[in-house]
N, C-alpha and C. Protein backbone atom coordinates (compact mmCIF):
# COMPACT_ATOMS: atom_id res chain seq x y z
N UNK A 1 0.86 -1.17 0.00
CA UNK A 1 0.00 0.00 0.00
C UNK A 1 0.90 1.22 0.00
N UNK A 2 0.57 2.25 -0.86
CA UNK A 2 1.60 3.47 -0.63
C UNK A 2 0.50 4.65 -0.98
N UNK A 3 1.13 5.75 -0.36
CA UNK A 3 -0.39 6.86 0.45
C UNK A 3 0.61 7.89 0.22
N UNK A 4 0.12 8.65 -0.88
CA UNK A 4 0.57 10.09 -1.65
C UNK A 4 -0.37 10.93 -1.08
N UNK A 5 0.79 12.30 -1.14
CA UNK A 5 0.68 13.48 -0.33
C UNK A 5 0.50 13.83 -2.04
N UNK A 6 -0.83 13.76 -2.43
CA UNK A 6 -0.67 14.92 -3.39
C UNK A 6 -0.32 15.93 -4.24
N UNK A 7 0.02 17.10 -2.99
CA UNK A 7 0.14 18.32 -3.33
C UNK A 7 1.60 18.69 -3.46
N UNK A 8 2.52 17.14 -2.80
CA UNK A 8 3.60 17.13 -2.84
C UNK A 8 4.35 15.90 -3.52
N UNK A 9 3.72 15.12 -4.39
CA UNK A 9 4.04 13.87 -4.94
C UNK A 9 5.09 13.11 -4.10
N UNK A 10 4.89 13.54 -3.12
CA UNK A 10 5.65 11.95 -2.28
C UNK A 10 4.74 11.42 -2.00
N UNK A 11 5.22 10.24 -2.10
CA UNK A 11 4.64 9.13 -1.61
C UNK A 11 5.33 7.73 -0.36
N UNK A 12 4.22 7.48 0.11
CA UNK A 12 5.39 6.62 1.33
C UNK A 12 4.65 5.14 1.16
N UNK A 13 5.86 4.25 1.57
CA UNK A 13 5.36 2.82 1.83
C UNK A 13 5.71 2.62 2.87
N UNK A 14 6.05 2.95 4.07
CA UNK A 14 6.89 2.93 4.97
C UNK A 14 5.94 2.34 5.75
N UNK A 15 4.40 2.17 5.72
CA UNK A 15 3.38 1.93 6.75
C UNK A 15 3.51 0.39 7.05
N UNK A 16 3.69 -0.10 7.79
CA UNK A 16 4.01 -1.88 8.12
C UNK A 16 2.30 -2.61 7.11
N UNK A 17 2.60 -3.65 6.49
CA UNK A 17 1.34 -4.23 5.62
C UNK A 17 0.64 -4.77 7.25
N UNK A 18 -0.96 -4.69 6.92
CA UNK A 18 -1.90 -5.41 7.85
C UNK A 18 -2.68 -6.03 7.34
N UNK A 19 -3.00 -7.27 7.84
CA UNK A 19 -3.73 -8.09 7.60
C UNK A 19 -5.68 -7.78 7.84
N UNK A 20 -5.64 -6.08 8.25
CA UNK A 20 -7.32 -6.10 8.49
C UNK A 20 -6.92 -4.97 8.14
N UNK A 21 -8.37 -4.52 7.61
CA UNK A 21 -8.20 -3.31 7.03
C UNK A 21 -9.20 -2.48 8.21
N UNK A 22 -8.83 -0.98 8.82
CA UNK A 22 -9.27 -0.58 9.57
C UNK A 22 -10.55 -0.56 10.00
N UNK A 23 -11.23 -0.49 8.56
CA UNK A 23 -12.59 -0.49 8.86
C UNK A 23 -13.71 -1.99 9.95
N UNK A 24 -12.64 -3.01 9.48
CA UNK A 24 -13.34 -4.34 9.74
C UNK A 24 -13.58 -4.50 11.15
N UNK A 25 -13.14 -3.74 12.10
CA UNK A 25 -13.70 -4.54 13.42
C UNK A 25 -15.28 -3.49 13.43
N UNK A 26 -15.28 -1.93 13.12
CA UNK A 26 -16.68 -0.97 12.72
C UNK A 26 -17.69 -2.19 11.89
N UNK A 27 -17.19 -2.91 11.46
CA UNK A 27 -18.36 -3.50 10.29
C UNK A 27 -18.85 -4.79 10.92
N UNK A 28 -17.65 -5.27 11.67
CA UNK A 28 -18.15 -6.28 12.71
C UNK A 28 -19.21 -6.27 13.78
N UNK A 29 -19.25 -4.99 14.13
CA UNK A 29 -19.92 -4.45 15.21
C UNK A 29 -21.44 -4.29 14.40
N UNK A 30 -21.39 -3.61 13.36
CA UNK A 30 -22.78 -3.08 13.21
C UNK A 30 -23.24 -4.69 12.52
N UNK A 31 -22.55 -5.67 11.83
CA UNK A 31 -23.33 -6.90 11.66
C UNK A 31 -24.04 -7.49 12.79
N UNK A 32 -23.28 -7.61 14.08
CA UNK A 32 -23.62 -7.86 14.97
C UNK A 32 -25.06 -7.13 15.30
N UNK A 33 -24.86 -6.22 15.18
CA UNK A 33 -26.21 -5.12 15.76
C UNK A 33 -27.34 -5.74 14.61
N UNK A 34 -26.56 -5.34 13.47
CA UNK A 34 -27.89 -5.85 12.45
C UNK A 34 -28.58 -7.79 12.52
N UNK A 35 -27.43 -8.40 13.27
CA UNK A 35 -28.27 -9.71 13.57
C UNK A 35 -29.41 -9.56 14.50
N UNK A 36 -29.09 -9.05 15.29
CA UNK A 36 -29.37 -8.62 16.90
C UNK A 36 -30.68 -8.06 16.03
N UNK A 37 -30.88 -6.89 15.25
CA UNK A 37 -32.18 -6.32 15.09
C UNK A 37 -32.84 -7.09 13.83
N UNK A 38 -32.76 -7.99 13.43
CA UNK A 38 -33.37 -9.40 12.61
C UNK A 38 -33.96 -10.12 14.20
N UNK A 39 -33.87 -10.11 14.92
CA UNK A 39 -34.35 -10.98 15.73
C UNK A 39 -35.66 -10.11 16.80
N UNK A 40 -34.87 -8.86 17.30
CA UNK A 40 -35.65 -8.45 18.56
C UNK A 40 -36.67 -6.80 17.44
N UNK A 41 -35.75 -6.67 16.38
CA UNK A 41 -36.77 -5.65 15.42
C UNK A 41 -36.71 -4.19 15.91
N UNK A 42 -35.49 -4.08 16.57
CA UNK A 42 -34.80 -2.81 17.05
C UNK A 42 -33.21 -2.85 16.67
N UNK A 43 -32.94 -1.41 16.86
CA UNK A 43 -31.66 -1.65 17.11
C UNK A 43 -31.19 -1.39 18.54
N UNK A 44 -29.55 -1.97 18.84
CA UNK A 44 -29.58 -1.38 20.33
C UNK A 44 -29.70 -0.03 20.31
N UNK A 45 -30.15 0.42 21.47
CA UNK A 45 -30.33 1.74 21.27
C UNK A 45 -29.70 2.76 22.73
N UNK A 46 -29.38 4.19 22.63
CA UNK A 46 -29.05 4.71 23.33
C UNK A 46 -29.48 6.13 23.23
N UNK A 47 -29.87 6.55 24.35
CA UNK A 47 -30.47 7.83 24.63
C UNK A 47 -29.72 8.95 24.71
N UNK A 48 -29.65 9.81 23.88
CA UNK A 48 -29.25 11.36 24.06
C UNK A 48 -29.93 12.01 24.67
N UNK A 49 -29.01 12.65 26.20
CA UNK A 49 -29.29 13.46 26.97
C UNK A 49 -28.90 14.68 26.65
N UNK A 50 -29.63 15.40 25.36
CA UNK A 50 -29.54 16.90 24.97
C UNK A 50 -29.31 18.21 26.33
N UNK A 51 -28.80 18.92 26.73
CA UNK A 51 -28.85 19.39 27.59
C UNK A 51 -29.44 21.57 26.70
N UNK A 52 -29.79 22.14 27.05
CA UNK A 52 -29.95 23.10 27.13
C UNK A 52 -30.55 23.35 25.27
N UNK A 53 -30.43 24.45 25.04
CA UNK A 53 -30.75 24.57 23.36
C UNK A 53 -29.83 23.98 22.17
N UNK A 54 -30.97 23.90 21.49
CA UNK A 54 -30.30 23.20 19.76
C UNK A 54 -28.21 23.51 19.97
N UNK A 55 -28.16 25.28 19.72
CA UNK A 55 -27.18 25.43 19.54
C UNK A 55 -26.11 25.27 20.80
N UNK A 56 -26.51 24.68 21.79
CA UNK A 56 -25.76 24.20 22.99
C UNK A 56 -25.46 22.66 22.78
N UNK A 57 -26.13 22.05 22.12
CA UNK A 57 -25.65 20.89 22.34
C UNK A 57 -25.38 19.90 20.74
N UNK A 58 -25.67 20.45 20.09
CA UNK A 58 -25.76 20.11 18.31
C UNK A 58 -24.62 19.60 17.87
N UNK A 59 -23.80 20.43 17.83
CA UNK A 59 -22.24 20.09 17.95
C UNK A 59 -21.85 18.64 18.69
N UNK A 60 -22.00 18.20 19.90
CA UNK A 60 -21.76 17.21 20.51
C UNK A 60 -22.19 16.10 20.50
N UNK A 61 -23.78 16.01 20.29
CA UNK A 61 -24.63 15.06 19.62
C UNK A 61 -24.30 14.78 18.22
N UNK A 62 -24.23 15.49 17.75
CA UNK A 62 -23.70 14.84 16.56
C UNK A 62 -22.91 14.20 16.80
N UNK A 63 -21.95 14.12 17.32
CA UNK A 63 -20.47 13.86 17.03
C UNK A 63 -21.42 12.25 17.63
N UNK A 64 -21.58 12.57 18.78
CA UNK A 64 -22.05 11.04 19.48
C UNK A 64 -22.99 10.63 18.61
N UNK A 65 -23.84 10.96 18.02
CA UNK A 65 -24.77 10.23 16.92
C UNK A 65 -23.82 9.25 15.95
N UNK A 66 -22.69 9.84 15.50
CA UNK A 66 -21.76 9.38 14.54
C UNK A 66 -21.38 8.28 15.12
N UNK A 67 -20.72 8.51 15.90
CA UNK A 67 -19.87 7.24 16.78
C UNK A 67 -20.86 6.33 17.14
N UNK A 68 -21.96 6.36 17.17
CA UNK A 68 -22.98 5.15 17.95
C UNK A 68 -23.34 4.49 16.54
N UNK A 69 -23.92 5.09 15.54
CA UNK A 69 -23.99 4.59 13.96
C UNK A 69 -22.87 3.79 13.96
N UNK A 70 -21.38 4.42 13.81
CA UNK A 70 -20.44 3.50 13.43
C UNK A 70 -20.07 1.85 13.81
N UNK A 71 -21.11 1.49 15.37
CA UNK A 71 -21.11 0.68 16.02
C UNK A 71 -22.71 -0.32 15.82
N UNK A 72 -23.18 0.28 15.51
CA UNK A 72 -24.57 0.21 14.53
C UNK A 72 -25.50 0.36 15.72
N UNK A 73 -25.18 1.49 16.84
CA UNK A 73 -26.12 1.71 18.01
C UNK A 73 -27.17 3.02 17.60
N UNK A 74 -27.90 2.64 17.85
CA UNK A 74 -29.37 4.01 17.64
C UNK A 74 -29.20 4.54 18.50
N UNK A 75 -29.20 6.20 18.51
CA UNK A 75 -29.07 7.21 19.19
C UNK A 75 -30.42 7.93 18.88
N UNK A 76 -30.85 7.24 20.34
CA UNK A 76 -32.46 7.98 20.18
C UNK A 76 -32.95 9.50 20.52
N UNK A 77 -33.09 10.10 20.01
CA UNK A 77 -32.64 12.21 20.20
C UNK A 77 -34.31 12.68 20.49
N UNK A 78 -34.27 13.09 21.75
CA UNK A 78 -35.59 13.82 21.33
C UNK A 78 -35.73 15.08 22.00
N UNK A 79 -34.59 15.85 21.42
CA UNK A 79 -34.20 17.00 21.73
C UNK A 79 -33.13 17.61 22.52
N UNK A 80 -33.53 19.38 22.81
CA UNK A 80 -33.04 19.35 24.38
C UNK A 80 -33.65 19.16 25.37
N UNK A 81 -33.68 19.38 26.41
CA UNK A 81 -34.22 19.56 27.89
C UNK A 81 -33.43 20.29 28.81
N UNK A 82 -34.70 21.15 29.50
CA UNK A 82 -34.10 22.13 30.49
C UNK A 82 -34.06 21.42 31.81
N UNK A 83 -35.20 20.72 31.75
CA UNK A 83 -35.66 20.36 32.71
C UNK A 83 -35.15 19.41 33.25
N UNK A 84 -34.82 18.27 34.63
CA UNK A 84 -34.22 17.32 34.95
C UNK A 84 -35.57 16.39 34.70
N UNK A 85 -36.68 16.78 35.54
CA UNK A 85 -37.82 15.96 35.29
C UNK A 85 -38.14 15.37 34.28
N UNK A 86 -38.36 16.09 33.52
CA UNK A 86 -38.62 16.01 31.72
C UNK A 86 -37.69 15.03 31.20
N UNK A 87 -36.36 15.18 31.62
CA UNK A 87 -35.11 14.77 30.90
C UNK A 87 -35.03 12.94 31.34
N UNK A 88 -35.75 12.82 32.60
CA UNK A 88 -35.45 11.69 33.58
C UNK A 88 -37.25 11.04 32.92
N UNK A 89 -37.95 11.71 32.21
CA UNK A 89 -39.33 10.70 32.23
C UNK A 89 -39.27 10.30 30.77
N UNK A 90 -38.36 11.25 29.81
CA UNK A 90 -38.26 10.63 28.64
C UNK A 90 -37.01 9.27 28.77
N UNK A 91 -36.36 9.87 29.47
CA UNK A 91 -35.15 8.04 29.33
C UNK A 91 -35.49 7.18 30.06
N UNK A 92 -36.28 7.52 30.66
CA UNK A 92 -37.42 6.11 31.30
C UNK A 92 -38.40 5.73 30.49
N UNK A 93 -39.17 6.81 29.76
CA UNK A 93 -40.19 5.60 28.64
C UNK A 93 -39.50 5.75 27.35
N UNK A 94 -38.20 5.78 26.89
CA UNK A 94 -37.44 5.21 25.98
C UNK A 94 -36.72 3.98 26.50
N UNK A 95 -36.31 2.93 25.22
CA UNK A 95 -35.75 1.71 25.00
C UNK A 95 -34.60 1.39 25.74
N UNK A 96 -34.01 2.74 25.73
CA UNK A 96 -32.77 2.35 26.24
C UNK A 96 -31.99 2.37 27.36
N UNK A 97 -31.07 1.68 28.25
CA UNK A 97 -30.51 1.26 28.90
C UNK A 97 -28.97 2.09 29.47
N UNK A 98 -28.47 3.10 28.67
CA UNK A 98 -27.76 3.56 28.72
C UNK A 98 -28.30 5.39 27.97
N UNK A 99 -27.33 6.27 28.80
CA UNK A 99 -27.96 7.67 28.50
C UNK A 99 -26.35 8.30 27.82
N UNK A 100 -26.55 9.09 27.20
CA UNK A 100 -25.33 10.14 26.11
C UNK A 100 -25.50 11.70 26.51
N UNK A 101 -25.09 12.26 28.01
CA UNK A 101 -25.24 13.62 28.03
C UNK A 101 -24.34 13.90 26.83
N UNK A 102 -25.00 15.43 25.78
CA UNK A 102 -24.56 15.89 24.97
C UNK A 102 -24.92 17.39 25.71
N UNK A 103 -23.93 18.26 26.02
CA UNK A 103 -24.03 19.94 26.12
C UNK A 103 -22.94 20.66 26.37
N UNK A 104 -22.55 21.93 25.53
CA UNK A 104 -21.73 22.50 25.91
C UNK A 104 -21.02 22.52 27.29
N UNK A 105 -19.92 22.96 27.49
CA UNK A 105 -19.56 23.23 28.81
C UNK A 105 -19.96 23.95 29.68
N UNK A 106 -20.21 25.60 28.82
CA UNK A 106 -21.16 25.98 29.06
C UNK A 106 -22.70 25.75 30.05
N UNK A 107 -23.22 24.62 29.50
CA UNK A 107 -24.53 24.27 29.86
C UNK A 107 -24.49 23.52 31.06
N UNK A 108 -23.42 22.81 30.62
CA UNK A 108 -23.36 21.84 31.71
C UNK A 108 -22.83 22.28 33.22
N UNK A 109 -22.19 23.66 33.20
CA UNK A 109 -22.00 24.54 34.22
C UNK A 109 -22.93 25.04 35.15
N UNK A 110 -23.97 25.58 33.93
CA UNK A 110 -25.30 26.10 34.09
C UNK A 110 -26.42 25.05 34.67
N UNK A 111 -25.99 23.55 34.68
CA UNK A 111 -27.08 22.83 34.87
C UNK A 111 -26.80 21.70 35.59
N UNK A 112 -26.27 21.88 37.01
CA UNK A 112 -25.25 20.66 37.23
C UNK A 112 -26.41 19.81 38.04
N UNK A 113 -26.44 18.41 37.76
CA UNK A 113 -26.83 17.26 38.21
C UNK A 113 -27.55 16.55 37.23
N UNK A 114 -27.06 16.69 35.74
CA UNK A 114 -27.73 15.42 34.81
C UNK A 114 -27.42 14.33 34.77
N UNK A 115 -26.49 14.31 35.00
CA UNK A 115 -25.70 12.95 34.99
C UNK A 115 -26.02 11.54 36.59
N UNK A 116 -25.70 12.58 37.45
CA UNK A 116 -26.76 12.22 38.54
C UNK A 116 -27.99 11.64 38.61
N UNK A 117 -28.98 12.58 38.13
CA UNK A 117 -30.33 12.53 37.52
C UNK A 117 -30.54 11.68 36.83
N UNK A 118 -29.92 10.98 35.94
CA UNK A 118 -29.98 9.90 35.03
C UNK A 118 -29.33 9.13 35.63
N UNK A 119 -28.45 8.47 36.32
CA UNK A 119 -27.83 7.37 37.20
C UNK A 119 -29.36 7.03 37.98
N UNK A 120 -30.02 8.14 38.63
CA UNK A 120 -30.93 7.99 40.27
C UNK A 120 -32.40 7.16 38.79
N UNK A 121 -32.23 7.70 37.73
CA UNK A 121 -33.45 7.35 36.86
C UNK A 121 -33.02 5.85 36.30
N UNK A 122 -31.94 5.67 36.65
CA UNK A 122 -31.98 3.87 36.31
C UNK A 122 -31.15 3.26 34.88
N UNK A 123 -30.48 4.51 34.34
CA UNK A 123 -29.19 4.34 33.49
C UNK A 123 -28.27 3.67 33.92
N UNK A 124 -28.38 2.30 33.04
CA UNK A 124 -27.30 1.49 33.93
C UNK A 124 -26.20 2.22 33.53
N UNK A 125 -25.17 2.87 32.53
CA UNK A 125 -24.39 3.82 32.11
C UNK A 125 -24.99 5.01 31.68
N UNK A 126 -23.96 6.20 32.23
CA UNK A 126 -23.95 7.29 31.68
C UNK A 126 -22.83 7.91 30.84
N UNK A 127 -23.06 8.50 29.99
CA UNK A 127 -21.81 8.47 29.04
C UNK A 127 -22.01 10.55 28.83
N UNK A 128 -20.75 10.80 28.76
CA UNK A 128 -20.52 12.40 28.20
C UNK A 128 -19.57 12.34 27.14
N UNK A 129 -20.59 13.03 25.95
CA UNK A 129 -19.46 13.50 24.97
C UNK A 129 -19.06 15.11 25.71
N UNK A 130 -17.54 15.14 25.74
CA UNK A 130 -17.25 16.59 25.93
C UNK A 130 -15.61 15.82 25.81
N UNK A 131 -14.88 17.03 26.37
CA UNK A 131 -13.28 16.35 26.21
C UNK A 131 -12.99 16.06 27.87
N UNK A 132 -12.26 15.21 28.08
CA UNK A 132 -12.19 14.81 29.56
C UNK A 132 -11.73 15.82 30.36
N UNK A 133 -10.85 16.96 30.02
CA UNK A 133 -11.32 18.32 30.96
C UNK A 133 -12.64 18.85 31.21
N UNK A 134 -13.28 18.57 30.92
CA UNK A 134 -14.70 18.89 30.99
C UNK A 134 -15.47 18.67 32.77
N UNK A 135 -14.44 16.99 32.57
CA UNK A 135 -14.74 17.10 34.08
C UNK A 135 -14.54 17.76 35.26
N UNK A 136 -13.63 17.93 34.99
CA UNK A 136 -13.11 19.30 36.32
C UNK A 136 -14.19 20.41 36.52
N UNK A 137 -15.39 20.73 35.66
CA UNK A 137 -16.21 21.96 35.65
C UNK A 137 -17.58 21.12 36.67
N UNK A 138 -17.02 19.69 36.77
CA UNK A 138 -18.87 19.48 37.00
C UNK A 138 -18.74 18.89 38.37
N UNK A 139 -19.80 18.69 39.07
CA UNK A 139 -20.20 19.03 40.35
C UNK A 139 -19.51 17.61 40.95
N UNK A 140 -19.03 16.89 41.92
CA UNK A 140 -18.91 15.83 42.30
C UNK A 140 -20.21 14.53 42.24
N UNK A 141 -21.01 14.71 42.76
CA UNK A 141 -22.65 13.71 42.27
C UNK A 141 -22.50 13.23 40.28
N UNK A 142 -22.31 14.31 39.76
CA UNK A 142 -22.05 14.37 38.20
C UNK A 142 -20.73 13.59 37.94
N UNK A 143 -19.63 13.77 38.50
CA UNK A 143 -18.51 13.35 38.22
C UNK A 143 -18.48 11.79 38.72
N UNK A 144 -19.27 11.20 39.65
CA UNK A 144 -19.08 10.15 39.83
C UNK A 144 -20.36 8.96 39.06
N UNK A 145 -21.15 9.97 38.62
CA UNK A 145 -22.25 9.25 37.99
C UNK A 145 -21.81 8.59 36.20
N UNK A 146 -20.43 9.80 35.99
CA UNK A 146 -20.49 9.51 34.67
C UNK A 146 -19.53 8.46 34.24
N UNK A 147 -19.92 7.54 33.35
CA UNK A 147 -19.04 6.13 33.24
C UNK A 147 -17.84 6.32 32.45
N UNK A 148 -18.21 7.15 31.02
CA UNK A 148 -17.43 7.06 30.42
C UNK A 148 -17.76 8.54 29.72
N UNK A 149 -16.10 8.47 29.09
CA UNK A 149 -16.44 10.14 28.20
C UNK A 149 -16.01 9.51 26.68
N UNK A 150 -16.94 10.51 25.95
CA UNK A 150 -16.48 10.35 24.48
C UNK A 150 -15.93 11.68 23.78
N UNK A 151 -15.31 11.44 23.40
CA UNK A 151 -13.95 12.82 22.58
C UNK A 151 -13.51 12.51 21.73
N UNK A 152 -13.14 13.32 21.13
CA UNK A 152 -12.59 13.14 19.76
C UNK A 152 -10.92 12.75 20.27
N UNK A 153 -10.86 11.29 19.77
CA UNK A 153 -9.09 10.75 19.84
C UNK A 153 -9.63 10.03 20.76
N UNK A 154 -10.71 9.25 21.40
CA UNK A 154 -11.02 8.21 22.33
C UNK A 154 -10.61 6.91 21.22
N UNK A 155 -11.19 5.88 22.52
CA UNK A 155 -10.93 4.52 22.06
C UNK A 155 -12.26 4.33 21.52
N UNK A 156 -13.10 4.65 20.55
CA UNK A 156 -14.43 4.34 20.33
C UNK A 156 -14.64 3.07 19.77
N UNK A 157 -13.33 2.15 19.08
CA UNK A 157 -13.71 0.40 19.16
C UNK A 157 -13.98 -0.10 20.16
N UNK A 158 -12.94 0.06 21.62
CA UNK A 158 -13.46 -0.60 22.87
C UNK A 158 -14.65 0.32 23.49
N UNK A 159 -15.07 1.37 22.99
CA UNK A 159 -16.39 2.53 23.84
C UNK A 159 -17.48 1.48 22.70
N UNK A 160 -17.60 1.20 21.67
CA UNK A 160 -18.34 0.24 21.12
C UNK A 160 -18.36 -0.78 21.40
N UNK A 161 -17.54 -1.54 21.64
CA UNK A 161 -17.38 -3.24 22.29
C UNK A 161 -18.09 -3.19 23.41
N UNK A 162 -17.73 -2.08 24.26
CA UNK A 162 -18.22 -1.82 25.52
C UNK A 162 -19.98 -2.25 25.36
N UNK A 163 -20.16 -1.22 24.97
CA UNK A 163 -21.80 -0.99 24.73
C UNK A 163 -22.08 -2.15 24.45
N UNK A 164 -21.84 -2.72 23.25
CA UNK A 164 -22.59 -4.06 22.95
C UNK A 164 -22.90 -5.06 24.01
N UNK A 165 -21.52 -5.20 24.65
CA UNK A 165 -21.63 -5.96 25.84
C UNK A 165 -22.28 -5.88 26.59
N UNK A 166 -22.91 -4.63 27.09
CA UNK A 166 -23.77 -3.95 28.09
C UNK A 166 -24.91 -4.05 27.85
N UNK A 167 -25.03 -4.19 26.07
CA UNK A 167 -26.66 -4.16 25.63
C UNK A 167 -26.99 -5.42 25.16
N UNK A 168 -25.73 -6.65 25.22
CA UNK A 168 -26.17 -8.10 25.06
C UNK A 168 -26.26 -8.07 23.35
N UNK A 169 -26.02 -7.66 22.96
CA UNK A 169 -26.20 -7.49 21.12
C UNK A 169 -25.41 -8.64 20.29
N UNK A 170 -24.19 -9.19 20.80
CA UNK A 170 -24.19 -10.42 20.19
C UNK A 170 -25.31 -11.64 20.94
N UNK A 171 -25.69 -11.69 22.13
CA UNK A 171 -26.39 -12.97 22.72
C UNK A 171 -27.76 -12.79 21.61
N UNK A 172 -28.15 -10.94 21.77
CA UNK A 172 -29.65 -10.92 20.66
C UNK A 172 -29.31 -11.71 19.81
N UNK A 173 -28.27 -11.41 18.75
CA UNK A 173 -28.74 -11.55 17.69
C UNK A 173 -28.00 -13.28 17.32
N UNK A 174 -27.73 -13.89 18.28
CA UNK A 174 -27.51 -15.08 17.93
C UNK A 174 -28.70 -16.22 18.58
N UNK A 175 -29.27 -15.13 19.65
CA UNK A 175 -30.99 -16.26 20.27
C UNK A 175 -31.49 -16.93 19.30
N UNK A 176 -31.82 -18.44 19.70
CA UNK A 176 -32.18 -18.86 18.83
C UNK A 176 -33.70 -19.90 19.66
N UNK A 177 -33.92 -19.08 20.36
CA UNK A 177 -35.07 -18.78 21.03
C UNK A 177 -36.35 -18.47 20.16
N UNK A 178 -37.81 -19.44 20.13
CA UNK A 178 -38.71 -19.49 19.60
C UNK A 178 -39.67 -17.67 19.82
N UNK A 179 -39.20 -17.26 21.11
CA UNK A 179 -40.10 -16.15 21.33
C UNK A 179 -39.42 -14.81 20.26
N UNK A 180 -38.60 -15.42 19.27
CA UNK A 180 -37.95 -14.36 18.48
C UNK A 180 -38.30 -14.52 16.94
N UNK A 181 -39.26 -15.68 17.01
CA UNK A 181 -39.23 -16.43 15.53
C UNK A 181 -40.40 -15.61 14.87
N UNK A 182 -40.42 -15.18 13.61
CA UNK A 182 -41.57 -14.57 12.87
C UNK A 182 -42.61 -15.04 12.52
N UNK A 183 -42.59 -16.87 12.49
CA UNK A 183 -43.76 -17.46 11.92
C UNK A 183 -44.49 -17.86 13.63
N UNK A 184 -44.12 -17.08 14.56
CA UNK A 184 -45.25 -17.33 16.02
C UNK A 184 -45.21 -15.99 16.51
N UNK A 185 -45.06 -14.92 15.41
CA UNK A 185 -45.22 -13.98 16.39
C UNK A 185 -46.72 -12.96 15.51
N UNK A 186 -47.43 -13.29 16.37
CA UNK A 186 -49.01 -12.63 16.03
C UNK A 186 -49.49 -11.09 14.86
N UNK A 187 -47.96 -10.59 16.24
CA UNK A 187 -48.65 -9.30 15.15
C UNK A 187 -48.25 -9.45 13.87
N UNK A 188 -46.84 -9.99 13.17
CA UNK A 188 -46.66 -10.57 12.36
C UNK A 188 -47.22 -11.64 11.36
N UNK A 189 -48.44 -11.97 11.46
CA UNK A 189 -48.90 -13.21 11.05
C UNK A 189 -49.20 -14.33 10.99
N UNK A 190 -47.71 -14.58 11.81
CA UNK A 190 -47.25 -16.18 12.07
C UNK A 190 -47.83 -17.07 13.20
């Protein structure tokens, strides 16, 4: 393999040959997910904890939207929230099992105990995209609630491995359990 600089016609081979090409453990993951949702008719899924307005937290969610796709995890968004209440009754009647505070630093200054709030609401993980200085701004209750951080230059193969594990996504999608089968399941037809 040799990887030209363009603008400067060098070119290098110097990179050691590999036997996997980067992409393959990302593609592993979302097969997995996609067996997993052939069976249970979801994907795993994970909740974005939007914190404050669109333009407070847009930036960060995204980024975590990306990274959960790449793992083939649904990042379920249903907005911001000011509110803790609000914030704690939607990730309780959503799917998922794990929560994604997304908000500026800013916000999260302005709004300390989400992370908390979502631990006491039954998130078995809480996850913050921000950069791991981030923590130093937030309250102790917050700092110990949060499991993991996501940043740009993380380990997001093992922050994906992670998850799966947490959300059982290879056991889904390899059940071979009758209560998963399409020809007995009613609303389906079968």
């Amino acid at each position: 393999i040799r990887f030209c600089d363009w603008s400067s016609d060098v070119c290098s081979s110097d990179l050691p040959p590999t036997g996997e090409r980067a992409a393959e453990p990302f593609e592993a993951l979302r097969a997995a997910s996609d067996r997993a949702t052939s069976r249970v008719r979801s994907r795993p899924p994970i909740f974005l904890a939007n914190l404050g307005p669109l333009s407070e937290y847009n930036l960060r969610a995204s980024a975590a939207r990306n990274v959960f796709a790449a793992g083939g995890i649904e990042a379920l968004d249903e907005g911001g929230f000011t509110d803790f209440e609000e914030l704690t009754r939607a990730f309780q009647r959503s799917p998922a099992p794990i929560a994604c505070i997304c908000a500026s630093d800013k916000t999260l200054t302005e709004m300390p105990g989400a992370a908390a709030a979502l631990k006491s609401a039954g998130a078995v993980a809480v996850y913050l995209a921000a950069e791991p200085a981030t923590l130093a701004l937030l309250e102790e209750a917050d700092k110990r609630a949060i499991d993991r951080i996501l940043y740009d230059g993380c380990n997001m193969l093992k922050l994906l491995a992670e998850l799966h594990h947490m959300m059982r996504v290879k056991e889904l999608g390899e059940a071979e359990s009758d209560e998963f089968d399409d020809e007995e399941d009613p609303e389906l037809g079968g």
